[in-house]
PDB file of N, CA and C in Angstrom:
ATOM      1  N   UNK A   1       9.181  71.053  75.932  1.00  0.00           N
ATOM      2  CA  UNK A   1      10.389  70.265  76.070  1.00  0.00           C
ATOM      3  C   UNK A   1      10.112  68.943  76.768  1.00  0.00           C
ATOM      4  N   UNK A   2       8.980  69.179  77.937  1.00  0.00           N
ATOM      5  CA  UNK A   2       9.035  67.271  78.470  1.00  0.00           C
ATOM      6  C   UNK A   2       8.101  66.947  77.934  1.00  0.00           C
ATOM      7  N   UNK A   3       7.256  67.254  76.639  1.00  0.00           N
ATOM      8  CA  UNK A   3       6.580  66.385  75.961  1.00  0.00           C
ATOM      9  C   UNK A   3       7.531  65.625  74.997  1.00  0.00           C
ATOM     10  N   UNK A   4       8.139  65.882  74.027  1.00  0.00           N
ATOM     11  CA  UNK A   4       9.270  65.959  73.658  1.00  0.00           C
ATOM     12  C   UNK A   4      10.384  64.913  74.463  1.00  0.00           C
ATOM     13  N   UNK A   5      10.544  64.976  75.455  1.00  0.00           N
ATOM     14  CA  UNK A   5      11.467  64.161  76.134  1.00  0.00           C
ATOM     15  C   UNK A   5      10.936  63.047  76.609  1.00  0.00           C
ATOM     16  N   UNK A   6       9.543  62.690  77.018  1.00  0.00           N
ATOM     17  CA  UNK A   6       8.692  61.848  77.299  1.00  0.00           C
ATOM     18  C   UNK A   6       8.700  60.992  75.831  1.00  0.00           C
ATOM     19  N   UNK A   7       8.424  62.215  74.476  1.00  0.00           N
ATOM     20  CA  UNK A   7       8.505  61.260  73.395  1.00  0.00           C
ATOM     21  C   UNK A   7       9.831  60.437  73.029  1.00  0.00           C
ATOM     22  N   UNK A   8      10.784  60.594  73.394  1.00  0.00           N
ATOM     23  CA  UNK A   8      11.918  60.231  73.034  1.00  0.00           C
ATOM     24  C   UNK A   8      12.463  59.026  74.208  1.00  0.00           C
ATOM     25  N   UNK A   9      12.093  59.150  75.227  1.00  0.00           N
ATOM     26  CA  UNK A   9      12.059  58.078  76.205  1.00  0.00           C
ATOM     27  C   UNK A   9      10.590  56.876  75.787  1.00  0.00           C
ATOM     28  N   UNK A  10      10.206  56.976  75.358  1.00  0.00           N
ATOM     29  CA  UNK A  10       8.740  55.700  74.583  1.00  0.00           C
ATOM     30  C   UNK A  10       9.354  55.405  73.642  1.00  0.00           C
ATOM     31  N   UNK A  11      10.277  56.520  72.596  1.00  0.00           N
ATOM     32  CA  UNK A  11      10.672  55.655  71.873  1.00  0.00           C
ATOM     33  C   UNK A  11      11.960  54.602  72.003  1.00  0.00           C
ATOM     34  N   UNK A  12      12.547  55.250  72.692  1.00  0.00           N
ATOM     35  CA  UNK A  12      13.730  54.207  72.815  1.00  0.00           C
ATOM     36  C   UNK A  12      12.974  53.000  73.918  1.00  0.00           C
ATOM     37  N   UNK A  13      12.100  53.428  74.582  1.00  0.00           N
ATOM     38  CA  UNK A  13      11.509  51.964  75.320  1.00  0.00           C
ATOM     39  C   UNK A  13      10.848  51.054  74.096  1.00  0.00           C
ATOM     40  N   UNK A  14      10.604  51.646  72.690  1.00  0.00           N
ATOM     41  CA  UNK A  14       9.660  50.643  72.239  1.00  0.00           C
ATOM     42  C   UNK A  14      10.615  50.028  71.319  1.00  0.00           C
ATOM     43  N   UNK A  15      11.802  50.911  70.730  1.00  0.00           N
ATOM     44  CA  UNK A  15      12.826  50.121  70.289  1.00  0.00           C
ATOM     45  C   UNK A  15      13.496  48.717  70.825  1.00  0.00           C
ATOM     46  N   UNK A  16      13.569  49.121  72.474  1.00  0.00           N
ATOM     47  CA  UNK A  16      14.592  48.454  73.196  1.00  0.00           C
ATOM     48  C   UNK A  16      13.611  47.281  73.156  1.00  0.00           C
ATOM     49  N   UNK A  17      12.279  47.376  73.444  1.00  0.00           N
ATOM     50  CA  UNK A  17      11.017  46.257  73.348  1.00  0.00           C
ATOM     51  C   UNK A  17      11.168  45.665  72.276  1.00  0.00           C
ATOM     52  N   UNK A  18      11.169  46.179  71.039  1.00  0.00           N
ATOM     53  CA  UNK A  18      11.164  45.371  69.771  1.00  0.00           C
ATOM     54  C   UNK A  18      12.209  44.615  69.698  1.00  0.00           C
ATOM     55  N   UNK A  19      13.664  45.183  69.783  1.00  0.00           N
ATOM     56  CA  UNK A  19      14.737  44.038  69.907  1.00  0.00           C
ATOM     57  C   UNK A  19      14.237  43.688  70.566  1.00  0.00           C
ATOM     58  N   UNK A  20      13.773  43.120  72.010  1.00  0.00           N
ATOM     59  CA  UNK A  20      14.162  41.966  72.498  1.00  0.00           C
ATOM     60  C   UNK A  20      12.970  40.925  72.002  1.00  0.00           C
ATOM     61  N   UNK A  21      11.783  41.626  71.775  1.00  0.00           N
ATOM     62  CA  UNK A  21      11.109  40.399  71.037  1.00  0.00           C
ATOM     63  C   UNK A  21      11.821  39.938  69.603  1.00  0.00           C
ATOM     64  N   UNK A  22      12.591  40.511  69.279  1.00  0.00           N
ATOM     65  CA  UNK A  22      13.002  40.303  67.656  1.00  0.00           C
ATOM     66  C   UNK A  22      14.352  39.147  68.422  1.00  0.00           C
ATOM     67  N   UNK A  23      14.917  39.195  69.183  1.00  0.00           N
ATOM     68  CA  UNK A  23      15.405  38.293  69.869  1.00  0.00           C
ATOM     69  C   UNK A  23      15.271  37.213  70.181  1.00  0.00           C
ATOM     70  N   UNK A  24      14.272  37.266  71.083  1.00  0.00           N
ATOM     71  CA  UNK A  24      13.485  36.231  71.554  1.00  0.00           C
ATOM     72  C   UNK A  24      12.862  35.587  70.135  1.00  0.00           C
ATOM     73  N   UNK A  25      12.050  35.802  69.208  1.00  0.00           N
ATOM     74  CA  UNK A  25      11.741  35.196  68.293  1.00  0.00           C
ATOM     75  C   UNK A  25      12.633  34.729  67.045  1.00  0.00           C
ATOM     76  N   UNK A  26      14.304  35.204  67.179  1.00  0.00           N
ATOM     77  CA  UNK A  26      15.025  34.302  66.351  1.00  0.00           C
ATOM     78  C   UNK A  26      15.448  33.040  67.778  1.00  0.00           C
ATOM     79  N   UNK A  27      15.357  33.258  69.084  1.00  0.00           N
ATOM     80  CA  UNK A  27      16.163  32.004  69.701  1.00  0.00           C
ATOM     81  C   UNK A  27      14.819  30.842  69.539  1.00  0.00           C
ATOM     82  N   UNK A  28      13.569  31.255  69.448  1.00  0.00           N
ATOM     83  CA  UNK A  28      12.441  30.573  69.500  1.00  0.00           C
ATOM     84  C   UNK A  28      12.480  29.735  67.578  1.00  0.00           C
ATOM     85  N   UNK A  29      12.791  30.256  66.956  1.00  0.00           N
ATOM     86  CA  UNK A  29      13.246  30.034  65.239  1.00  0.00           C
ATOM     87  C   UNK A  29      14.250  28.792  65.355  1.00  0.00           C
ATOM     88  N   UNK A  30      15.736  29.245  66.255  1.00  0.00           N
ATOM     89  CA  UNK A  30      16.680  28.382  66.653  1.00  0.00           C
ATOM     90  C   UNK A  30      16.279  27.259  66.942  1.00  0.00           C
ATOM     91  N   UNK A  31      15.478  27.390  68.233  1.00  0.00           N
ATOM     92  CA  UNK A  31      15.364  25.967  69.139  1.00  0.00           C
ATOM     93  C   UNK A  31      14.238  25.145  68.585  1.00  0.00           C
ATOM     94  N   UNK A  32      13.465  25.540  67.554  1.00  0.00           N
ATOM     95  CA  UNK A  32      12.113  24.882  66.754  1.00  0.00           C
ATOM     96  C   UNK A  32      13.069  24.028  65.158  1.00  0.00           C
ATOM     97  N   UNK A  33      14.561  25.019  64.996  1.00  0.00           N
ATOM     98  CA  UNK A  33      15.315  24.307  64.292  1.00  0.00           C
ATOM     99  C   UNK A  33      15.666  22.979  64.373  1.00  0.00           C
ATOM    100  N   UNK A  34      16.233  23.350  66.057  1.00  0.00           N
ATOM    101  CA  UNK A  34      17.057  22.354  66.356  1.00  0.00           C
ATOM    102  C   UNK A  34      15.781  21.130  66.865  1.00  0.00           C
ATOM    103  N   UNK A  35      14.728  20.934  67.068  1.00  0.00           N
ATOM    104  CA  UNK A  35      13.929  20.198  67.389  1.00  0.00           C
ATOM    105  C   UNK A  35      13.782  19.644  66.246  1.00  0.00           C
ATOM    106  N   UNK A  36      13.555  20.110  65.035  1.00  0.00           N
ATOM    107  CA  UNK A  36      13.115  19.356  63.432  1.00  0.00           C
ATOM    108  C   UNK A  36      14.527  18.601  63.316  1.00  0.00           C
ATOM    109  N   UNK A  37      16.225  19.112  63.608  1.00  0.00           N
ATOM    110  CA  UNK A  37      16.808  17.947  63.259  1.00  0.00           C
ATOM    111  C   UNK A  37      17.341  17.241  64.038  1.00  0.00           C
ATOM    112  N   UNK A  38      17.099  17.454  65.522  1.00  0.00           N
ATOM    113  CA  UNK A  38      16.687  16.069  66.356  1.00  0.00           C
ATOM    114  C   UNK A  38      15.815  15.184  65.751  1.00  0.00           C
ATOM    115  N   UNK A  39      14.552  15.252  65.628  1.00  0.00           N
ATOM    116  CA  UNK A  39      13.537  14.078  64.749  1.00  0.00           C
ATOM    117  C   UNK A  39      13.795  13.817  63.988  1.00  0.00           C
ATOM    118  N   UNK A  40      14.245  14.219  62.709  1.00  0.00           N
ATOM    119  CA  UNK A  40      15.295  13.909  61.691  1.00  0.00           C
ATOM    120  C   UNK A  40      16.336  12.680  61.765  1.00  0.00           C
ATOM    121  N   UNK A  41      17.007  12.965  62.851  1.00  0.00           N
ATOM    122  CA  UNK A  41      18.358  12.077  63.627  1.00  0.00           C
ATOM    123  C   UNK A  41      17.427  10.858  63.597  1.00  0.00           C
ATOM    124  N   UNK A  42      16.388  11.042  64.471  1.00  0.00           N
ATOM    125  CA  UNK A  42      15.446   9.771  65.186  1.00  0.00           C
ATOM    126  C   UNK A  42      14.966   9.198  64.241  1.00  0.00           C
ATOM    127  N   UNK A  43      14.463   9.540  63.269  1.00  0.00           N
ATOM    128  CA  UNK A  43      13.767   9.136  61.679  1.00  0.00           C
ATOM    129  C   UNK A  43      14.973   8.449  61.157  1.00  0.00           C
ATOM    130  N   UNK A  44      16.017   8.869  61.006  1.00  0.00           N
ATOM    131  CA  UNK A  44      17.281   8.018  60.327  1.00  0.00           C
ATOM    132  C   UNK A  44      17.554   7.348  60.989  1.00  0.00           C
ATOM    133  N   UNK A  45      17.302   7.075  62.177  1.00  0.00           N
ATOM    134  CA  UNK A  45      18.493   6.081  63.253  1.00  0.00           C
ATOM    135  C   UNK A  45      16.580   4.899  62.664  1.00  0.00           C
ATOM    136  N   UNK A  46      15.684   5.085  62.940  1.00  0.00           N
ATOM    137  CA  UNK A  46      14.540   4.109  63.222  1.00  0.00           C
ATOM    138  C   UNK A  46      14.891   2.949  61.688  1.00  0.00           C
ATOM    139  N   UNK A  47      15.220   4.166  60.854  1.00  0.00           N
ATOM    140  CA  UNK A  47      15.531   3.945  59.176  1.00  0.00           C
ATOM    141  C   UNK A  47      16.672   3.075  59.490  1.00  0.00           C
ATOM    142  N   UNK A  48      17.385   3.261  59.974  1.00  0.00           N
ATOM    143  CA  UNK A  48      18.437   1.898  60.020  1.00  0.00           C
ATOM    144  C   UNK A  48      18.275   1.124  60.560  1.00  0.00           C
ATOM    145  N   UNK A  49      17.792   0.930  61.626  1.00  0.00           N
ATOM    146  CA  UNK A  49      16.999  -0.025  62.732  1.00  0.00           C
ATOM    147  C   UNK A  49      16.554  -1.080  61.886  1.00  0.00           C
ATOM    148  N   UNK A  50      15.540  -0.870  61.297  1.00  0.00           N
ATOM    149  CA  UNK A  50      14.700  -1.050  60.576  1.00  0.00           C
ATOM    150  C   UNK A  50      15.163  -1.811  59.261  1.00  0.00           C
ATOM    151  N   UNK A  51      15.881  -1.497  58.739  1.00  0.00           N
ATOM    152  CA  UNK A  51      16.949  -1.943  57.680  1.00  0.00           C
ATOM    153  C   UNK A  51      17.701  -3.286  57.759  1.00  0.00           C
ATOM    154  N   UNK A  52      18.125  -2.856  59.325  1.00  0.00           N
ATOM    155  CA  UNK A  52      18.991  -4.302  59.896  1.00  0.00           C
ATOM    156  C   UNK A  52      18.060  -5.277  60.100  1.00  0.00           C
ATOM    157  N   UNK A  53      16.672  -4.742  60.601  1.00  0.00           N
ATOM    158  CA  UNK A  53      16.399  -6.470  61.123  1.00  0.00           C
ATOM    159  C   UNK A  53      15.773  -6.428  59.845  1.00  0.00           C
ATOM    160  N   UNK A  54      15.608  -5.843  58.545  1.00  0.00           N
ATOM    161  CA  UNK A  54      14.714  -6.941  57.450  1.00  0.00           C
ATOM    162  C   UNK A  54      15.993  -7.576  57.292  1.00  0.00           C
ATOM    163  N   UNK A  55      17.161  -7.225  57.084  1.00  0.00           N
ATOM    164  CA  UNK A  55      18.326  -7.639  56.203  1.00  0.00           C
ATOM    165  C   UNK A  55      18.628  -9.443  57.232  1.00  0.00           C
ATOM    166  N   UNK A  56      18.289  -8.369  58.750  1.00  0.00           N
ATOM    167  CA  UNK A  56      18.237 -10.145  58.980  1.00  0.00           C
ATOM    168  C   UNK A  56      17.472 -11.372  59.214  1.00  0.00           C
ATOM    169  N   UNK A  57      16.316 -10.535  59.167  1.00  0.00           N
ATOM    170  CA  UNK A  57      15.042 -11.795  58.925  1.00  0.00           C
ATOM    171  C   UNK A  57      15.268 -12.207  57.335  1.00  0.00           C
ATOM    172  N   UNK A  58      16.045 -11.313  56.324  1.00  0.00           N
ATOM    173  CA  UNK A  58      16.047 -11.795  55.524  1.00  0.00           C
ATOM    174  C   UNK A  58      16.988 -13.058  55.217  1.00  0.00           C
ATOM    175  N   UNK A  59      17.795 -12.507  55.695  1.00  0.00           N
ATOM    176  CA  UNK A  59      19.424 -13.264  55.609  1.00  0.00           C
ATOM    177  C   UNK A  59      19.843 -14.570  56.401  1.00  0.00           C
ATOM    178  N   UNK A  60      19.430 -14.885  57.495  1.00  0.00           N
ATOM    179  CA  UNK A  60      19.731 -15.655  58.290  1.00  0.00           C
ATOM    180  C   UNK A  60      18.964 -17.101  57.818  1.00  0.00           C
ATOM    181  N   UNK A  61      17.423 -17.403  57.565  1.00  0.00           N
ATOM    182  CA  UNK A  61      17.059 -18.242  56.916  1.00  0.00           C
ATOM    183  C   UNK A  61      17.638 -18.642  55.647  1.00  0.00           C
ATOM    184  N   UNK A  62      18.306 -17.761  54.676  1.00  0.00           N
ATOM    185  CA  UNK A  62      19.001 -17.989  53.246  1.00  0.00           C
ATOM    186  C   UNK A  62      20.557 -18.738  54.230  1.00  0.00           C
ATOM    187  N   UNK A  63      21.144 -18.164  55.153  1.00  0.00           N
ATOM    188  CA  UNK A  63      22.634 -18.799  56.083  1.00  0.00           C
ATOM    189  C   UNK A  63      22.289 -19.805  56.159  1.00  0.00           C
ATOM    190  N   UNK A  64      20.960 -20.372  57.062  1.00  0.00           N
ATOM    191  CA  UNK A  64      20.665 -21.215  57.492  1.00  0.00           C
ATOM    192  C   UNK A  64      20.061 -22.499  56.461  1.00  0.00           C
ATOM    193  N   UNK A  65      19.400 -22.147  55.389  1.00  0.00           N
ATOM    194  CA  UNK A  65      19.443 -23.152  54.367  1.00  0.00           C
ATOM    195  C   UNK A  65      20.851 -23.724  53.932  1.00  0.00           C
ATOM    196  N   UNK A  66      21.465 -22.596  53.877  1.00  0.00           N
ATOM    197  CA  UNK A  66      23.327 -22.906  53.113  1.00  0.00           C
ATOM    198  C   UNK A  66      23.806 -23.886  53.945  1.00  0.00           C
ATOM    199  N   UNK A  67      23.502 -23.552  55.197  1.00  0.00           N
ATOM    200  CA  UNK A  67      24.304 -24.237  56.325  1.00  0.00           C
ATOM    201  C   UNK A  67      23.855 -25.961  56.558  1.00  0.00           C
ATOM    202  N   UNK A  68      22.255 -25.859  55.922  1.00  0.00           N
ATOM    203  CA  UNK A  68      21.444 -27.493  55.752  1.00  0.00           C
ATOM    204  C   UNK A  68      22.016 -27.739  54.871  1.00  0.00           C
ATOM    205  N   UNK A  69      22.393 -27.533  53.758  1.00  0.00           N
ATOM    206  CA  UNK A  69      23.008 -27.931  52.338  1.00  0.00           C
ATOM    207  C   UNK A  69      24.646 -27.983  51.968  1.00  0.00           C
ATOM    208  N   UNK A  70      25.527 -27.569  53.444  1.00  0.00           N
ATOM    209  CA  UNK A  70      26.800 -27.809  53.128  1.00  0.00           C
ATOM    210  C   UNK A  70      26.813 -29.052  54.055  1.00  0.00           C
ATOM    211  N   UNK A  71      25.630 -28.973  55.098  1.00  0.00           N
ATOM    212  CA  UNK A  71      25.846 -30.045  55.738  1.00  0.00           C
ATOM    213  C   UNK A  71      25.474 -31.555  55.465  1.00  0.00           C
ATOM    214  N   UNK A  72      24.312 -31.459  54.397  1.00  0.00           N
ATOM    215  CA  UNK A  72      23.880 -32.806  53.587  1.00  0.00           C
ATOM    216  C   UNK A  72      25.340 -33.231  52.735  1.00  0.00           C
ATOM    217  N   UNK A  73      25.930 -32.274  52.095  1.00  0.00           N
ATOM    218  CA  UNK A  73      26.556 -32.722  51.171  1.00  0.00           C
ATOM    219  C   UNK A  73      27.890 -33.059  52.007  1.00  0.00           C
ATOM    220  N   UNK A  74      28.476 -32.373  53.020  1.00  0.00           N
ATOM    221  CA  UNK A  74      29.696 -33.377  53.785  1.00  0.00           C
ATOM    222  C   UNK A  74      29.068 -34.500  54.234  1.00  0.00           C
ATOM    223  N   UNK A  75      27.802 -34.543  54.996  1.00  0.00           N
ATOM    224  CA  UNK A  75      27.242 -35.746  55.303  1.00  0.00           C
ATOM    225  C   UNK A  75      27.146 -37.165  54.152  1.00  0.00           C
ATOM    226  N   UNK A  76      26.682 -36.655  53.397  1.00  0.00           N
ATOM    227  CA  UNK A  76      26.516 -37.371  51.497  1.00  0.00           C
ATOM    228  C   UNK A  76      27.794 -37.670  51.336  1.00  0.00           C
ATOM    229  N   UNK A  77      28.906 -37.291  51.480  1.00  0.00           N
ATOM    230  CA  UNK A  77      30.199 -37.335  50.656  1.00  0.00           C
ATOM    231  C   UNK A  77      30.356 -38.243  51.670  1.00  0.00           C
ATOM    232  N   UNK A  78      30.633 -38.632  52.833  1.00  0.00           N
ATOM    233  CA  UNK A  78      31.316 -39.620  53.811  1.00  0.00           C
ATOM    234  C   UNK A  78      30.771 -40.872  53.437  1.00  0.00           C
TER     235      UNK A  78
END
């Protein structure tokens, strides 16, 4: 009988062991989730960053020609 009862106390210790590693290795799954779409976030935010200043290294010299050429031509017209 306490071999028997010894077996039945290991097993529920190795059960109770396995959940909690089976635990522990979905919150470890979770937080390795949530780390990939943090960087994700950071990758899209750099991606827009990035976006704006070509748009305005692009853009501002094309303003700034417009702005030489509305100003020749009011200048020209007087």
């Amino acid at each position: 009988m306490a071999r028997n009862l010894r077996e039945v106390i290991a097993a529920v210790q190795a059960e109770r062991r396995a959940k909690i590693a089976a635990a522990y290795k979905q919150k470890l799954i979770a937080k390795k989730k949530e780390r990939r779409l943090e960087e994700a976030k950071r990758v899209i935010e750099l991606d827009r960053n990035l976006i704006v200043i070509a748009v305005l290294i692009i853009g501002l010299p094309i303003i700034a020609a417009l702005a030489a050429m509305l100003t020749v031509l009011a200048v020209g017209g007087h």
